[in-house]
Protein backbone atom coordinates (compact mmCIF):
# COMPACT_ATOMS: atom_id res chain seq x y z
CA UNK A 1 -51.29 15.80 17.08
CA UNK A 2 -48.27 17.26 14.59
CA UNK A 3 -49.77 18.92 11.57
CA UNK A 4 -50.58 16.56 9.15
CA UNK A 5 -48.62 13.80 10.37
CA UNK A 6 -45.37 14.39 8.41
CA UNK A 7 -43.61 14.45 12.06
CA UNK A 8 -43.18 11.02 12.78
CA UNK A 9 -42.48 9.90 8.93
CA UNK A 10 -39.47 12.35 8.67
CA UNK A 11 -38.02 10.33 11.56
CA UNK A 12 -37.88 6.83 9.55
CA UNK A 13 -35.87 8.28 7.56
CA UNK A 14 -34.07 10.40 9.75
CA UNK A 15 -32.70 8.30 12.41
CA UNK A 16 -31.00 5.39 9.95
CA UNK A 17 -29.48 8.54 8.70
CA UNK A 18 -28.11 9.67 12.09
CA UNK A 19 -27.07 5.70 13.47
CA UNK A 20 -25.19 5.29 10.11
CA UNK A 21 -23.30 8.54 10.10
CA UNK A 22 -22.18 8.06 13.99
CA UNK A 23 -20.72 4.26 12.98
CA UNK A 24 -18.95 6.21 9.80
CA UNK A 25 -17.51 8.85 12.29
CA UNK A 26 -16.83 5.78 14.75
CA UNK A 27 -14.78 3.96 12.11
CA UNK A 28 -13.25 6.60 10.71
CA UNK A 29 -11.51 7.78 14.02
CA UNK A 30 -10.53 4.21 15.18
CA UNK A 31 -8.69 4.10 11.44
CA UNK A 32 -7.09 7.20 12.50
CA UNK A 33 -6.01 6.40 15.95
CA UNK A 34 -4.44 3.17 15.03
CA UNK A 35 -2.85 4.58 11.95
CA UNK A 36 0.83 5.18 11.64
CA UNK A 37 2.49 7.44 9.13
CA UNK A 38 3.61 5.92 6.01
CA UNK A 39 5.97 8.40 5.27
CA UNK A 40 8.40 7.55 8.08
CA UNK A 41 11.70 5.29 7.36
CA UNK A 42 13.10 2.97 10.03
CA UNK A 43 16.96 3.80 9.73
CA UNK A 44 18.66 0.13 9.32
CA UNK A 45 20.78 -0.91 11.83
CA UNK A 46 23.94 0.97 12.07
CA UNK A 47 26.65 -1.48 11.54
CA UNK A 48 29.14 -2.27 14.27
CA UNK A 49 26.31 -2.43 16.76
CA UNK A 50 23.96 -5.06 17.21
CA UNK A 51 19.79 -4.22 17.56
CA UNK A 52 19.35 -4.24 21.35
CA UNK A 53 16.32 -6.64 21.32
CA UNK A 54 18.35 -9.09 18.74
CA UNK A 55 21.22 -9.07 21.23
CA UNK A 56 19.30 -9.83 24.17
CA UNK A 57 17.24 -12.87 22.54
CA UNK A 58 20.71 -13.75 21.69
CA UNK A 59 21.93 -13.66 25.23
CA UNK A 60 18.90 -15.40 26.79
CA UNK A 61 19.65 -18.57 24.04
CA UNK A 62 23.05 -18.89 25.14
CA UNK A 63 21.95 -18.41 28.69
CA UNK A 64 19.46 -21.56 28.51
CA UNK A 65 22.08 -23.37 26.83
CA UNK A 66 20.34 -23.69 23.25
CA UNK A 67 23.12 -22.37 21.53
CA UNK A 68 26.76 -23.70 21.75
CA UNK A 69 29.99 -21.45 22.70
CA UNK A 70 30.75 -21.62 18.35
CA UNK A 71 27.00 -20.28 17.39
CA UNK A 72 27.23 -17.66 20.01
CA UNK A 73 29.95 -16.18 18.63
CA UNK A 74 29.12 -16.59 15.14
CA UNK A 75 25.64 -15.00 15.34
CA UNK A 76 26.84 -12.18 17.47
CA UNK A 77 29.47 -11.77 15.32
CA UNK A 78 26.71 -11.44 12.46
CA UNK A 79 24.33 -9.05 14.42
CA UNK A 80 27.81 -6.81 15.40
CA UNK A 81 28.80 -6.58 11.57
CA UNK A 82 25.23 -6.65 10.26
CA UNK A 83 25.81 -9.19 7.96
CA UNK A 84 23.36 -12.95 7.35
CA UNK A 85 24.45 -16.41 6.18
């Protein structure tokens, strides 16, 4: 036997000690992995040229015929210049 028996009653306290610290360290490095930096600034669009994704969403509408020859135009014309309704 252990001494006086101390042994096995440091362990209940121990081991919800150790379970909850490794589920803190878990959490805290999945917060930090799917963290982005808040201090970075998405330049807006530079004018004269459309987003690429916009364009092509754009191009696949006109392609599938949901969009007429007159709103093609018009909304590329808006993504070009940058500009809404």
């Amino acid at each position: 036997m252990m001494g006086d028996g101390w042994g096995m009653g440091w362990m209940w306290i121990a081991w919800p000690i150790v379970v909850i610290g490794v589920v803190l360290l878990i959490v805290l490095l999945a917060r930090g992995a799917g963290s982005t930096r808040h201090d970075e600034q998405v330049p807006p669009p530079t004018p004269g040229r459309p987003p690429r994704r916009a364009q092509e969403i754009l191009d696949e509408r006109y392609a599938r015929g949901e969009l007429s020859d007159e709103e093609y135009q018009e909304r590329r014309r808006r993504l070009r210049d940058g500009t809404e309704r």
